[in-house]
Protein backbone atom coordinates (compact mmCIF):
# COMPACT_ATOMS: atom_id res chain seq x y z
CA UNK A 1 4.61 181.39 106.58
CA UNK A 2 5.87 184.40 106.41
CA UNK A 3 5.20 188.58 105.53
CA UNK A 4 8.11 189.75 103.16
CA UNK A 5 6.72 192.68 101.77
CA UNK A 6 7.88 196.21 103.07
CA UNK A 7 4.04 197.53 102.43
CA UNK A 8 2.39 194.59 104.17
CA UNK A 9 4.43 194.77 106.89
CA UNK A 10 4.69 198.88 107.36
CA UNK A 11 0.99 198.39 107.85
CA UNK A 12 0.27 195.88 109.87
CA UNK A 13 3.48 197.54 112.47
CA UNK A 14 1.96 200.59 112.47
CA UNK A 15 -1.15 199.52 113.30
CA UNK A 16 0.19 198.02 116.42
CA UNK A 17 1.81 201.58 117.46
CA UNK A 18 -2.15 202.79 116.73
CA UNK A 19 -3.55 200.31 119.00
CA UNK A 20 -1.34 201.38 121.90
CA UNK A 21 -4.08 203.32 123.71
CA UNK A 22 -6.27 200.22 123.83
CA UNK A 23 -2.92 197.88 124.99
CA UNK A 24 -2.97 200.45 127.67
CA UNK A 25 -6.48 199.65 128.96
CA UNK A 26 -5.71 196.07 128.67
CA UNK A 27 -2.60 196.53 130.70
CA UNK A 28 -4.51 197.89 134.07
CA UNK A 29 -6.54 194.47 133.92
CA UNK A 30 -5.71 190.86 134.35
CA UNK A 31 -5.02 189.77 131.15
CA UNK A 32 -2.95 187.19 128.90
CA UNK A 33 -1.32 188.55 125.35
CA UNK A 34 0.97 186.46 123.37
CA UNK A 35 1.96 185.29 119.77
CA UNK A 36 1.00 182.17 120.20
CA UNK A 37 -1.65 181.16 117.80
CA UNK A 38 -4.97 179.89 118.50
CA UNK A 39 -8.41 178.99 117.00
CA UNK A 40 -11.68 181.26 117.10
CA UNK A 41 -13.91 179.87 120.46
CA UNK A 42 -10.70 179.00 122.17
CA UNK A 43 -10.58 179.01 126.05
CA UNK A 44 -7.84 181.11 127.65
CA UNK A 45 -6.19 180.40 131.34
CA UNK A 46 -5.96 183.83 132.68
CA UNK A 47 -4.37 183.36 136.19
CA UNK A 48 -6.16 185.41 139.03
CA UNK A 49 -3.70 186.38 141.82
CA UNK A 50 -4.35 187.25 145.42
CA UNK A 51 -1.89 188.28 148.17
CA UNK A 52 -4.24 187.49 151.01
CA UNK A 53 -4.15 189.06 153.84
CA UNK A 54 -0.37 189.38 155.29
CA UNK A 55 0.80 187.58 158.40
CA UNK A 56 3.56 188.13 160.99
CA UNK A 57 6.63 185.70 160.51
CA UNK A 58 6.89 183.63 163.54
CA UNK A 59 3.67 184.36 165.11
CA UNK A 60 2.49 180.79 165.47
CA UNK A 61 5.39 179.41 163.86
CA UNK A 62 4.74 175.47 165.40
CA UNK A 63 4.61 172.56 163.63
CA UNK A 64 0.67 171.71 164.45
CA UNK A 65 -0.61 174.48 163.00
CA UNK A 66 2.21 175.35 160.36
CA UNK A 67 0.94 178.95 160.17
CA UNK A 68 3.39 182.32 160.61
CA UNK A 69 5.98 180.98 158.45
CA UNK A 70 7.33 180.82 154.65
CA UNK A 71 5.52 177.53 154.20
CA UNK A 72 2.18 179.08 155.32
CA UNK A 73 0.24 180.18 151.88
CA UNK A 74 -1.54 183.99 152.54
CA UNK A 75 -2.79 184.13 149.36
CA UNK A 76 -4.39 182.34 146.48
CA UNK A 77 -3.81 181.66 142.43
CA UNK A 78 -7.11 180.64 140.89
CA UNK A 79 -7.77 180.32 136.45
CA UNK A 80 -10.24 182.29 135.49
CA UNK A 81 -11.02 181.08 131.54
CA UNK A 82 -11.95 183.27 128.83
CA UNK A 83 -13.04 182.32 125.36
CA UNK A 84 -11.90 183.89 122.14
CA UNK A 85 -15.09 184.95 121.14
CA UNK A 86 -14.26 188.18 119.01
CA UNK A 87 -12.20 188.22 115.63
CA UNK A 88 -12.29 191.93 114.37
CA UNK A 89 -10.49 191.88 111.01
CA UNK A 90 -9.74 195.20 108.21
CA UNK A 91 -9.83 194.23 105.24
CA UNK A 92 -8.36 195.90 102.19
CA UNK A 93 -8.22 195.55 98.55
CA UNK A 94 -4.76 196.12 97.28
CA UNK A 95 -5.03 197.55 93.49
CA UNK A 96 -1.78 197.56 90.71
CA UNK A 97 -0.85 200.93 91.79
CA UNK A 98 -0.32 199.94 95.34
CA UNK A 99 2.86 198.65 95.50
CA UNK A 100 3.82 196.32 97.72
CA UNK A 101 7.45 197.35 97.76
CA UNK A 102 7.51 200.53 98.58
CA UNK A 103 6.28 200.87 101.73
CA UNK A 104 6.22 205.11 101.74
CA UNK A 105 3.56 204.65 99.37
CA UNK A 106 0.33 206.60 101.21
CA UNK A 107 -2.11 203.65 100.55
CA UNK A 108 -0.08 201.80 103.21
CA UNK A 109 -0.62 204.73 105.89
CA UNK A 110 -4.16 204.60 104.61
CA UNK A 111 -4.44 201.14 104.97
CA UNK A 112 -2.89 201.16 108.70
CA UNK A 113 -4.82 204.11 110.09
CA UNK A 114 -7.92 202.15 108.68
CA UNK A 115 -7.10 198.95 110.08
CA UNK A 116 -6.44 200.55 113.44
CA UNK A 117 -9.60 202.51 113.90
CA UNK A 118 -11.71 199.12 112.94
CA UNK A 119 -9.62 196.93 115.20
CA UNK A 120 -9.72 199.56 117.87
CA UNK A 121 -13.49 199.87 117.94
CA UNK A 122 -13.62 195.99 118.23
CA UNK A 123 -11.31 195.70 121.16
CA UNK A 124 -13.41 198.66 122.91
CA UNK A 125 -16.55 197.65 122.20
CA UNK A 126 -15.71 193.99 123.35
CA UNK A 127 -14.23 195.30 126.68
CA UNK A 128 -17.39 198.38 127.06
CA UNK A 129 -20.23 196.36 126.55
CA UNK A 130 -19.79 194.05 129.55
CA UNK A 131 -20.53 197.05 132.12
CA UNK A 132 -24.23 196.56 131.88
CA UNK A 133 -26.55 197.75 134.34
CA UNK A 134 -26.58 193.90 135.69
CA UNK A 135 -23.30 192.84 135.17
CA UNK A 136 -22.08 195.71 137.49
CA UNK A 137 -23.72 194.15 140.58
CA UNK A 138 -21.88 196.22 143.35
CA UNK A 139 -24.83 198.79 142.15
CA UNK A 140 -24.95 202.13 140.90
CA UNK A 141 -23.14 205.22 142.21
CA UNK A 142 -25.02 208.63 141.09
CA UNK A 143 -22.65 211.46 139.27
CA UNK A 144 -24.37 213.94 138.03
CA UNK A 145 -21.08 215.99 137.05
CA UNK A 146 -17.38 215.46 137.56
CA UNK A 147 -16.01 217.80 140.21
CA UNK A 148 -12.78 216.57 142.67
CA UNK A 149 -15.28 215.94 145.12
CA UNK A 150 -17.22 213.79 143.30
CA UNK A 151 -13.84 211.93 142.22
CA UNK A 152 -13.11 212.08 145.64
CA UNK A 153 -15.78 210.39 147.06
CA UNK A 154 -15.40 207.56 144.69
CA UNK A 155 -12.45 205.99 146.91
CA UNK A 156 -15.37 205.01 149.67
CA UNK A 157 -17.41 203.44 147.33
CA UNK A 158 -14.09 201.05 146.13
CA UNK A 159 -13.24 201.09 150.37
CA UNK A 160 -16.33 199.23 151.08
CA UNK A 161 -15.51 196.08 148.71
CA UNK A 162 -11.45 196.21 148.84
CA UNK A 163 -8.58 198.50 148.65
CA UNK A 164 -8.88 201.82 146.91
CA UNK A 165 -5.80 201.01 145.21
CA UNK A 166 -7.04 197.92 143.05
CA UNK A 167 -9.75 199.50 141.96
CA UNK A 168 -9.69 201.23 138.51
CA UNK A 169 -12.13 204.03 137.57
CA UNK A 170 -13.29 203.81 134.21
CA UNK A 171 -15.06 206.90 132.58
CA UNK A 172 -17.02 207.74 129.42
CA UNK A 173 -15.08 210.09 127.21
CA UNK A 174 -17.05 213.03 128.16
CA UNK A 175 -16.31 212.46 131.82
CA UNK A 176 -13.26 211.84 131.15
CA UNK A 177 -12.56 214.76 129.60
CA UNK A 178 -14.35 216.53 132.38
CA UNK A 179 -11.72 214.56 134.86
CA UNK A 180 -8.82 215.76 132.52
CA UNK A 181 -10.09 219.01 132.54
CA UNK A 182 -9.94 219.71 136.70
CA UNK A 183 -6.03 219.13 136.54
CA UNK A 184 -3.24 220.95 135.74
CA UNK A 185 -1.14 218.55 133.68
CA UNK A 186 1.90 218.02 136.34
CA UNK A 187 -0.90 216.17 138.12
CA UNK A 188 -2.00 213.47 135.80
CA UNK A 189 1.56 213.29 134.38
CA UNK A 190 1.91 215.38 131.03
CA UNK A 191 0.49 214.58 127.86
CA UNK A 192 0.47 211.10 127.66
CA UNK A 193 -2.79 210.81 129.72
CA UNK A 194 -4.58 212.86 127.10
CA UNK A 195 -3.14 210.77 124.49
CA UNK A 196 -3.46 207.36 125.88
CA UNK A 197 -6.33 207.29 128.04
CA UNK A 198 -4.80 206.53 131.37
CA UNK A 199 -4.32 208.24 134.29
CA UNK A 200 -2.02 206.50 137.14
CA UNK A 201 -3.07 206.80 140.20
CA UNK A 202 -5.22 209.31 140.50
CA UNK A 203 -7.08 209.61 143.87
CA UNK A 204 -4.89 206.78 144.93
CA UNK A 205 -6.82 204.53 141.90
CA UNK A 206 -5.05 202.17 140.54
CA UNK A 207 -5.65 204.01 137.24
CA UNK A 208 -8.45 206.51 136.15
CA UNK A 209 -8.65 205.27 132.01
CA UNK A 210 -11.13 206.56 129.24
CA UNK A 211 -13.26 203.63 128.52
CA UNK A 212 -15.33 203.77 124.84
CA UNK A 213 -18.15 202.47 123.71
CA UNK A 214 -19.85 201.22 127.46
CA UNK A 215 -24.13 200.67 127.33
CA UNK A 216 -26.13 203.55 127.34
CA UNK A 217 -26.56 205.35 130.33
CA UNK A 218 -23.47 204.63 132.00
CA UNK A 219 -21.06 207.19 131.97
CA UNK A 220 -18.17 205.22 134.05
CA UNK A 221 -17.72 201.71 136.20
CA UNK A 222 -15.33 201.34 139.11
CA UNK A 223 -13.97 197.54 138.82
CA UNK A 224 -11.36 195.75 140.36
CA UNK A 225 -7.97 195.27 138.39
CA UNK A 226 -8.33 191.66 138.79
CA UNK A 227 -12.03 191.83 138.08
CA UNK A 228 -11.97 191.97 134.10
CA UNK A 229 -9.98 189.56 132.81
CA UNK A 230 -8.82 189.89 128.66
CA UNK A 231 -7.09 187.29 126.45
CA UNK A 232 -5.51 188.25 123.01
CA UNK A 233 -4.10 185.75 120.57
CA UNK A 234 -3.90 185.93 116.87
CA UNK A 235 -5.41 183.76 114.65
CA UNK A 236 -4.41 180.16 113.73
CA UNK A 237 -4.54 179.16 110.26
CA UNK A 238 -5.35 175.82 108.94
CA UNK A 239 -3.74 176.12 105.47
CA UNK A 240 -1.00 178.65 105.44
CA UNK A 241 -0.05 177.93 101.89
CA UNK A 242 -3.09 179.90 100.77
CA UNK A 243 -1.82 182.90 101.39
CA UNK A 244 1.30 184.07 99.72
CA UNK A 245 1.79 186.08 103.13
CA UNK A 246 0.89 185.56 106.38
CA UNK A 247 2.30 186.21 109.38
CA UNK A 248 1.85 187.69 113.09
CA UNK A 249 3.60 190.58 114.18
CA UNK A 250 4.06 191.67 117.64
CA UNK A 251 4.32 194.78 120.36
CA UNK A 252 6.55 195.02 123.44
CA UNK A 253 3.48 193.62 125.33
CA UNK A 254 3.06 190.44 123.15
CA UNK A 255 0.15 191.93 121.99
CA UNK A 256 0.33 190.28 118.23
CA UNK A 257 -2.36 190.83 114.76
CA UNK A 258 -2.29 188.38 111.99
CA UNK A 259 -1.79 190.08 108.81
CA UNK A 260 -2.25 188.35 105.76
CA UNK A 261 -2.06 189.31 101.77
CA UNK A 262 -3.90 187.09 99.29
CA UNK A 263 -6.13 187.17 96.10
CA UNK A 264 -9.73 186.29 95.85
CA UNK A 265 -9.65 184.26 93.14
CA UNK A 266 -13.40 184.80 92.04
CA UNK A 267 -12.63 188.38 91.26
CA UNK A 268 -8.63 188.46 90.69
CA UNK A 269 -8.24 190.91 93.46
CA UNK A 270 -5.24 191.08 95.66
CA UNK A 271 -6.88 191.67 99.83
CA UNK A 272 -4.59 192.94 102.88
CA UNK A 273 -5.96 191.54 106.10
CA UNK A 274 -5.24 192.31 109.60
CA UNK A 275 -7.45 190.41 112.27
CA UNK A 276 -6.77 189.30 116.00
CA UNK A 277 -9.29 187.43 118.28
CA UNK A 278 -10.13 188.86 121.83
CA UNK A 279 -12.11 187.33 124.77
CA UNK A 280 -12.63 189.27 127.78
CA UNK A 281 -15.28 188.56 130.87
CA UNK A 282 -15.84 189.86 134.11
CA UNK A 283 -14.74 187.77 136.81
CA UNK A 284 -15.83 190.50 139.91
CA UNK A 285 -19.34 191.51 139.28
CA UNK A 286 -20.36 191.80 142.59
CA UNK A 287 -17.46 194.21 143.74
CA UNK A 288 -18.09 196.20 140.36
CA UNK A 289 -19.98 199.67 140.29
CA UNK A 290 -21.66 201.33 137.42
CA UNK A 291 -21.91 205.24 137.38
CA UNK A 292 -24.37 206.89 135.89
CA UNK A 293 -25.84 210.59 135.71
CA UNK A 294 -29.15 210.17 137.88
């Protein structure tokens, strides 16, 4: 199982490359991304660190109470499961003229910038529409408009549940764009935050990132990087040999798509898919804030 084409794979590469603004979002979460296959409804182990709170070496370092040295555990590793409950897949005809050879051919940019947009919306709209009103139980913060003070005065909202710095500020695109818009760019770091949706450290944030496609009315959340957890795997296949290509491919991040190329055999036609499943679920909801206008 295997792609061999230069088309097929062209595409299904540089739809990975499109994707990279959404692997970015991913990234300031918990999450677990690899190429290992796995079925649709699959539960994911995604491991949930925590330092604790640090201790002095030495301080009670006696063999009774075994606390203030290496042996003494400050923190805590806990699974937090997801399922694979979303399978976004493109899916393309592939006529005579589109040859699968020639991978310059324009269909194939077609075909990736197509497949990216779809699988894109999917991934946002999987990780957006878990910020609802009620899922975001640390309440509501009002933000009428974005101004550095009103950035500002996010930190004490993410002070009175943790540390400022694990908290990431998600915003709408319009007030993200607003955020953007208060900077010069040596502050936020150049282009890339305008091209890939995230802003380190920001206000002493973990991250500030654009976040699409959230419910209606809120215009940002403030969650904990260890309070959304996201699994990615691609897609296990139960009988490879129907496809005359199939195979994953992969980013820098492990974050893989299954891209396939076979013929419907009802109609004769030749079909380019790309699909991946996702599971993501908030494990934090009561240290997680929604913002919204009034």
């Amino acid at each position: 199982m295997a792609l061999t084409s230069p088309g097929v794979i062209k595409a299904a590469n540089e739809i990975l490359v499109g994707l990279a603004p959404e692997v970015n979002v991913i990234k300031q979460f918990q999450f677990d991304i690899s190429d290992a296959v796995a079925d649709y409804g699959a539960k994911v182990r995604v491991a949930m660190i925590d330092g604790g709170t640090a201790e002095n070496y030495g301080a009670d370092n006696c063999a009774d109470t075994n606390t203030g040295n290496y042996g003494h555990t400050t923190g805590s590793l806990s699974d937090f499961f997801v399922t694979l409950d979303a399978q976004p897949k493109s899916t393309i005809k592939i006529t005579s003229t589109d040859v699968l050879e020639l991978p310059n051919n324009s269909f194939w940019a077609r075909a990736a910038e197509a497949g990216k947009n779809s699988i894109g919306k999917a991934i946002s709209q999987k990780i957006g529409g878990l910020f609802t009103t009620s899922n975001c139980a640390a309440g509501k913060i009002t933000m009428a408009t974005v101004t550095k003070n009103a950035l500002a005065k996010l930190r004490t909202n993410a002070a009175s549940k943790g540390r400022v710095a694990d908290y990431v500020l998600m915003l709408d695109p319009e007030y993200f764009a607003d955020a953007l818009s208060l900077f010069d760019s040596n502050v936020y770091g150049g282009s890339d935050p305008i091209q890939g949706g995230v802003v380190p450290n920001l206000y002493g944030f973990k991250s500030v990132v654009c976040g699409y496609d959230l419910p209606a009315g809120v215009k940002g959340v403030l969650v904990p990087s260890n309070g959304l957890a996201i699994a990615v795997r691609p897609v296990a296949i139960p009988d490879p040999a129907a496809y005359p290509e199939c195979g994953t491919v992969t980013d820098e991040n492990g974050f893989s798509l299954l891209a396939m190329r076979h013929t419907d055999f009802n109609t004769g036609a030749s079909l380019y898919n790309v699909t991946t499943l996702i599971g993501a679920d908030l494990a934090r909801k009561n240290e997680t804030f929604y913002i919204a206008a009034s």
